[in-house]
Protein backbone atom coordinates (compact mmCIF):
# COMPACT_ATOMS: atom_id res chain seq x y z
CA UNK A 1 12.34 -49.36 -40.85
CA UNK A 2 9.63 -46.61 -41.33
CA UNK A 3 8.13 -47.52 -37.48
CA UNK A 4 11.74 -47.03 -36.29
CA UNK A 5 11.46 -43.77 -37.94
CA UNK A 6 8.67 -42.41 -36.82
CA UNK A 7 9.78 -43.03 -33.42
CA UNK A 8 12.56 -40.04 -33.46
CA UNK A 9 10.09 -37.63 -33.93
CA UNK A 10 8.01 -38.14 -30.98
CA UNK A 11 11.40 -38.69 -29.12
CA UNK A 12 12.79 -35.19 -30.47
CA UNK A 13 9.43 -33.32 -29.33
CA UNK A 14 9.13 -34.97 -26.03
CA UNK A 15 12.64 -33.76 -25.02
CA UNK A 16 12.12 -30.64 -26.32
CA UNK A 17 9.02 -30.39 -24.10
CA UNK A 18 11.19 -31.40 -21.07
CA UNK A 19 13.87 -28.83 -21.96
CA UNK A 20 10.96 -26.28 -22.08
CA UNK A 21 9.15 -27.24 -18.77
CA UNK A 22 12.92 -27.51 -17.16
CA UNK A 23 13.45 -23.71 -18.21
CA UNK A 24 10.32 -22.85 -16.82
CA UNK A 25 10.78 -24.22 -13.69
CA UNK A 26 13.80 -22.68 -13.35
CA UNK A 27 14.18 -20.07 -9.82
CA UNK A 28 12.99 -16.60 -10.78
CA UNK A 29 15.88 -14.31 -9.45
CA UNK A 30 14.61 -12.74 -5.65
CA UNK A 31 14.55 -9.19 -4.56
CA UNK A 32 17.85 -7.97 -3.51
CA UNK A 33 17.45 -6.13 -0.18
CA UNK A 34 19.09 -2.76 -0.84
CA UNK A 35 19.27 -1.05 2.82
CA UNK A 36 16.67 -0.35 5.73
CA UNK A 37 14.58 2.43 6.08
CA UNK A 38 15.08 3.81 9.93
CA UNK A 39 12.68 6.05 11.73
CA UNK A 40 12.77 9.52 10.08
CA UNK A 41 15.11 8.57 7.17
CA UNK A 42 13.33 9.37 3.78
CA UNK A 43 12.76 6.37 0.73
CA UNK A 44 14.29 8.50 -1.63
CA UNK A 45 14.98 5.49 -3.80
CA UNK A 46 10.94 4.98 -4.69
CA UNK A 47 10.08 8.67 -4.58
CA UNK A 48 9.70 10.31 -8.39
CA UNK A 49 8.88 13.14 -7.60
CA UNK A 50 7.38 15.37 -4.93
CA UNK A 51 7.14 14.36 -1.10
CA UNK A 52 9.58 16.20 0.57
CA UNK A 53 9.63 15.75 3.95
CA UNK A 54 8.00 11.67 4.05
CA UNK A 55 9.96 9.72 6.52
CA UNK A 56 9.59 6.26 8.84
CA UNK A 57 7.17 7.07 11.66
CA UNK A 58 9.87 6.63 14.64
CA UNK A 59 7.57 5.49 17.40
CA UNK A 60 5.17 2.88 15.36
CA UNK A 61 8.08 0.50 15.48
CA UNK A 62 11.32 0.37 14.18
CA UNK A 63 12.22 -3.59 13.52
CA UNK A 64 14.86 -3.60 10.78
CA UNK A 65 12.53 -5.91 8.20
CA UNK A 66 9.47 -3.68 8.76
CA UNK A 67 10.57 -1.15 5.84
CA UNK A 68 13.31 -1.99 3.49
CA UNK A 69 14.55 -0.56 0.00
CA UNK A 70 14.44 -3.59 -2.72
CA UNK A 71 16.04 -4.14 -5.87
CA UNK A 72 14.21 -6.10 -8.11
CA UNK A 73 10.67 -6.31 -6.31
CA UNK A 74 8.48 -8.95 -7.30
CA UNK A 75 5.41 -8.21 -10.25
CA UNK A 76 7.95 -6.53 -12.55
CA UNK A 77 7.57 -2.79 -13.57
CA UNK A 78 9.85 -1.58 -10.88
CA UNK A 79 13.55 -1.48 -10.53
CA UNK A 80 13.19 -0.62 -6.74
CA UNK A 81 10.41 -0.80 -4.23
CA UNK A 82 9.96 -0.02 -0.73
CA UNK A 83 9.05 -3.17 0.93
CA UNK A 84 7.17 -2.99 4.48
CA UNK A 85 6.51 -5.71 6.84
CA UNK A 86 4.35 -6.39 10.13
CA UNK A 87 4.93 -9.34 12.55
CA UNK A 88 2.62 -10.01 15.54
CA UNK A 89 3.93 -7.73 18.34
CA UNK A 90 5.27 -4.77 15.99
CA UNK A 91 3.28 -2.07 18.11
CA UNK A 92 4.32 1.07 19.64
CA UNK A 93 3.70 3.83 21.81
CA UNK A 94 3.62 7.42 21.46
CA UNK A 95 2.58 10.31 25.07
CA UNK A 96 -1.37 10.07 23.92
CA UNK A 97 -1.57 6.82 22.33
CA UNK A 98 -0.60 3.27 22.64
CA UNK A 99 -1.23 1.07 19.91
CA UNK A 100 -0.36 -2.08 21.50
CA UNK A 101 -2.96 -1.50 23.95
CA UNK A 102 -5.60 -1.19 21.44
CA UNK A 103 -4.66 -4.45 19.94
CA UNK A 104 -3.10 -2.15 16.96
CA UNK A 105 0.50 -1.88 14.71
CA UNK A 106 1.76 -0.06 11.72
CA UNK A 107 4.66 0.66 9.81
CA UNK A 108 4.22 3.58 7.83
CA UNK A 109 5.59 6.46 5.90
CA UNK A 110 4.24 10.14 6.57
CA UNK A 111 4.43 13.39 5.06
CA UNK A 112 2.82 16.15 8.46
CA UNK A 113 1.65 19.53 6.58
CA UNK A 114 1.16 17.86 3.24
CA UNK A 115 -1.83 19.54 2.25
CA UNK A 116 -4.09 22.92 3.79
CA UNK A 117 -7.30 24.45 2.46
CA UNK A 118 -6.95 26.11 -1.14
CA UNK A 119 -4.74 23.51 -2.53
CA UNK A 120 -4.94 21.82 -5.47
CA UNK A 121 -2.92 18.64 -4.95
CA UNK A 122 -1.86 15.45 -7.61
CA UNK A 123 -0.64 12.35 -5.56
CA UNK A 124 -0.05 8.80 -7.57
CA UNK A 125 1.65 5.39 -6.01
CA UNK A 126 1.73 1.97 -7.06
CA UNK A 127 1.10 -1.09 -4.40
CA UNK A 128 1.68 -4.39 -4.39
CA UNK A 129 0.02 -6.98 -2.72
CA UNK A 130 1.44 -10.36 -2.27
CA UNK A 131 -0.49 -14.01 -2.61
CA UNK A 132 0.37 -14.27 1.10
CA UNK A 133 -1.79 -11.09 1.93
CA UNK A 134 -4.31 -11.29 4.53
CA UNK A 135 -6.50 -9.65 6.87
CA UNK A 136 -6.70 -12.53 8.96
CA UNK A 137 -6.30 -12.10 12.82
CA UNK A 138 -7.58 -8.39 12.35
CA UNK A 139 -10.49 -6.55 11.50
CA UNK A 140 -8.86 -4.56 8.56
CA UNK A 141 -5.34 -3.20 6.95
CA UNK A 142 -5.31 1.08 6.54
CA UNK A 143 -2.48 1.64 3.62
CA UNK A 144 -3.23 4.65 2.80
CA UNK A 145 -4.55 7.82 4.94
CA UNK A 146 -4.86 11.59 4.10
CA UNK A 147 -5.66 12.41 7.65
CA UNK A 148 -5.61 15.81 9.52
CA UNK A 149 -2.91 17.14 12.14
CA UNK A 150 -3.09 16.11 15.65
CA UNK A 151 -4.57 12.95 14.85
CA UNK A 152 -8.33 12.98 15.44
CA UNK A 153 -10.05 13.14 11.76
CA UNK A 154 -8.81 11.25 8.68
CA UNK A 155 -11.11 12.69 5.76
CA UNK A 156 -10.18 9.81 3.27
CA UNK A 157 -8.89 6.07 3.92
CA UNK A 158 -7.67 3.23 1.52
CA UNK A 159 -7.80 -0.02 3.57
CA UNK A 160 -8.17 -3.76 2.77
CA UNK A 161 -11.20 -5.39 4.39
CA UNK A 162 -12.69 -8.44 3.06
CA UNK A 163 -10.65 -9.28 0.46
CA UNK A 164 -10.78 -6.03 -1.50
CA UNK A 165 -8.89 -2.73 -1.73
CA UNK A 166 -11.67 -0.22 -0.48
CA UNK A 167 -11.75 3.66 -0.29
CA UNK A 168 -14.31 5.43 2.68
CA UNK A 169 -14.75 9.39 3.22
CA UNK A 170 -14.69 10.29 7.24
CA UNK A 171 -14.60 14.11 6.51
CA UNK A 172 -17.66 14.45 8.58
CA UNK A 173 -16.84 12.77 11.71
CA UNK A 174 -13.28 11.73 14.06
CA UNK A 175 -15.61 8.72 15.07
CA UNK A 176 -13.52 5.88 14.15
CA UNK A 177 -16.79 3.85 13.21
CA UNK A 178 -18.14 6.13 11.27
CA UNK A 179 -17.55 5.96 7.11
CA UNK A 180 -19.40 6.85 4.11
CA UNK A 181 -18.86 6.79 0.26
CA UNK A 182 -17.58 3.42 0.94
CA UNK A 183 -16.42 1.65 -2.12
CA UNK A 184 -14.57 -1.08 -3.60
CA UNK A 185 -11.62 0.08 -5.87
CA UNK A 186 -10.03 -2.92 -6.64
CA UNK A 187 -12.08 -6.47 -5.74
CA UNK A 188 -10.51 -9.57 -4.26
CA UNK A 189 -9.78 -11.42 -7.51
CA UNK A 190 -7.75 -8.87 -8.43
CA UNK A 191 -5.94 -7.40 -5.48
CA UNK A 192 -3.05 -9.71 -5.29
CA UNK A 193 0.33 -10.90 -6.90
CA UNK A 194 -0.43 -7.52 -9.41
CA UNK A 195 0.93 -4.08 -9.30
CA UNK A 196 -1.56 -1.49 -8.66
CA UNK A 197 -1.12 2.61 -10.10
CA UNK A 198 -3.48 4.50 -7.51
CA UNK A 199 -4.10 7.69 -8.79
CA UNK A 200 -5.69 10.98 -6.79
CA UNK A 201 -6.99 14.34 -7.81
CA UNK A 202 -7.70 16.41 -5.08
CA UNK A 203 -8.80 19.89 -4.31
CA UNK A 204 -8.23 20.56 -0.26
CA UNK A 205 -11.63 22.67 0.86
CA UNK A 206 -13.77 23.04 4.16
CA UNK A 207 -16.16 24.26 1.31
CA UNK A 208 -18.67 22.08 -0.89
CA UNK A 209 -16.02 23.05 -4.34
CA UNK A 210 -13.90 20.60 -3.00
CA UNK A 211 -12.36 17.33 -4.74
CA UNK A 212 -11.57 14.10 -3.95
CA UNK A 213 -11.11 11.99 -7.07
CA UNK A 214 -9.27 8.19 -7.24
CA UNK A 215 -8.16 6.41 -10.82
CA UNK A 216 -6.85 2.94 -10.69
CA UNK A 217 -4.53 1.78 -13.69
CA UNK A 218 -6.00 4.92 -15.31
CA UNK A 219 -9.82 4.55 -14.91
CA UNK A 220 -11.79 7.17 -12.56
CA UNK A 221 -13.16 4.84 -9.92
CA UNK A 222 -13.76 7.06 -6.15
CA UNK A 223 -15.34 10.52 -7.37
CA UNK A 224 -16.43 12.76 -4.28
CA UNK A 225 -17.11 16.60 -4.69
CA UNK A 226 -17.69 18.50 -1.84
CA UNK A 227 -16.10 19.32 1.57
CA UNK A 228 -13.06 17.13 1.55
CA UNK A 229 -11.44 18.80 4.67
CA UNK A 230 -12.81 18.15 8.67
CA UNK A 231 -10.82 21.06 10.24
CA UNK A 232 -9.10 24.49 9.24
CA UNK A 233 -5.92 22.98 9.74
CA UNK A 234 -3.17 21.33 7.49
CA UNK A 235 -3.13 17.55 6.64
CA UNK A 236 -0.98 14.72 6.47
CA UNK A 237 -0.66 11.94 4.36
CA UNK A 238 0.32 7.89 5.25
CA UNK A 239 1.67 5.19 3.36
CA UNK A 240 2.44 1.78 4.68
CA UNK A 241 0.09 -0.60 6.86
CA UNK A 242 -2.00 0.18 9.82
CA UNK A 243 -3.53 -3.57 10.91
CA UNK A 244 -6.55 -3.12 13.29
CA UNK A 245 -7.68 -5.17 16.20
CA UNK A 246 -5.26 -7.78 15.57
CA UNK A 247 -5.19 -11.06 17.65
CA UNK A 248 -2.40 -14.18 18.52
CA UNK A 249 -3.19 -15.50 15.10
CA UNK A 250 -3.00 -12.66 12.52
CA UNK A 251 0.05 -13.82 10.29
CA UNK A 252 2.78 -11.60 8.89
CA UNK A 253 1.65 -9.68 6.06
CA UNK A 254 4.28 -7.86 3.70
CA UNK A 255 3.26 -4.90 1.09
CA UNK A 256 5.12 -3.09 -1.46
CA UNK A 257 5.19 0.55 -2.46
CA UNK A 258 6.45 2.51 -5.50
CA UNK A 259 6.53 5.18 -8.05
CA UNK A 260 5.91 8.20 -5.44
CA UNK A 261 4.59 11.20 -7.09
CA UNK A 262 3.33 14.49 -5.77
CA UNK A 263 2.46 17.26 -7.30
């Protein structure tokens, strides 16, 4: 009689357990596609405050999945996201450039005559990188670029390249292969399946009293002071994914963007 007993509450626990592993393995509810993001419409959904005037580029390409609002993004933290996807073949063509020629594609947002010398500019954004991200089939990922107009010099990039989310200063040079104050903002163990606040603090000069400061989840990790602009003319800033030198075998890679803020 007491063996029989003792029995029940192993019995009890162990279904417990099963109930609890059941639960667990349970679907987690998927992002809810809200609506698509067309060439020169505006994410207003993500966008806290600040960027007026950031829109689709129209000519990169304009595949429906490329750039989509999304309820319930994955990571948590957001209620909506702005979701943005590249396929093999998702190039495009502009008069003075052809980035299927160069083995390139993108789908970004930009904001032309963001920034000019004088300013004092605040700019913060969270990304999200999936397990599924790679750089595989190319030779790196741009997601973020404060570039100049017309195209030629890009004075700070965020990119992915080897694993890890890096930050480089080109204010010097429109060579493409040129880059200095290279550095490593957030490393490959902890780029993906996390959300990421990027931070920037930036003072716009062709003068060495410039600025060019980058926090990540609050800690000061890019800190450049000195000429931060390559040309007396205004700037432009890009969100989204610019995937370099791509071949046959890159995969799709998917990125998510949110909390906008400009200042």
């Amino acid at each position: 009689m007491v063996a029989k007993m003792s029995v029940l509450p192993r019995l009890i626990a162990a279904s417990t357990t099963i109930a609890i592993v059941s639960l667990l393995a349970l679907p987690v509810a998927s992002e809810t596609v809200v609506k698509s993001v067309k060439g020169k419409q505006s994410p207003r959904d993500v966008i806290v405050s600040g960027f007026r005037g950031l829109e689709r580029e129209k000519w990169t390409n304009e595949k429906t999945y490329g750039m989509q609002i999304v309820k319930d993004p994955p990571g948590g933290g957001y209620n909506k996201a702005v979701r943005m996807e590249l396929r093999y073949g998702d190039c495009g063509q502009v008069k003075d450039w052809d980035d299927c020629k160069q083995r390139n594609q993108r789908v970004e947002l930009t904001k032309e005559n963001a920034f000019k010398a004088g300013q004092t500019k605040k700019y913060a954004w969270s990304m999200y990188f999936p397990k599924s991200f790679s750089t595989a089939g190319s030779e790196q990922i741009v997601v973020t670029q404060f570039s100049m107009m017309g195209g030629k010099y890009h004075p700070f990039q965020f990119y992915v390249k080897n694993g890890g989310l890096m930050v480089r200063k080109r204010v010097e040079s429109a060579d493409w292969n040129y880059e200095s104050l290279v550095k490593t903002i957030v490393p490959n163990s902890h780029l993906r399946g996390r959300w990421h606040r990027i931070e920037v603090d930036a003072k716009w000069s062709l003068k060495p009293d410039g600025i060019f400061q980058v926090r990540v989840d609050g800690k000061l990790v890019y800190d450049w002071k000195g000429a931060t602009l390559s040309e007396p003319k205004p700037g432009k800033i890009k969100l989204g994914m610019y995937r370099i030198k791509l071949n046959s075998k890159a995969p799709p890679v998917v990125a998510y963007f949110a909390g906008l803020v400009e200042k």
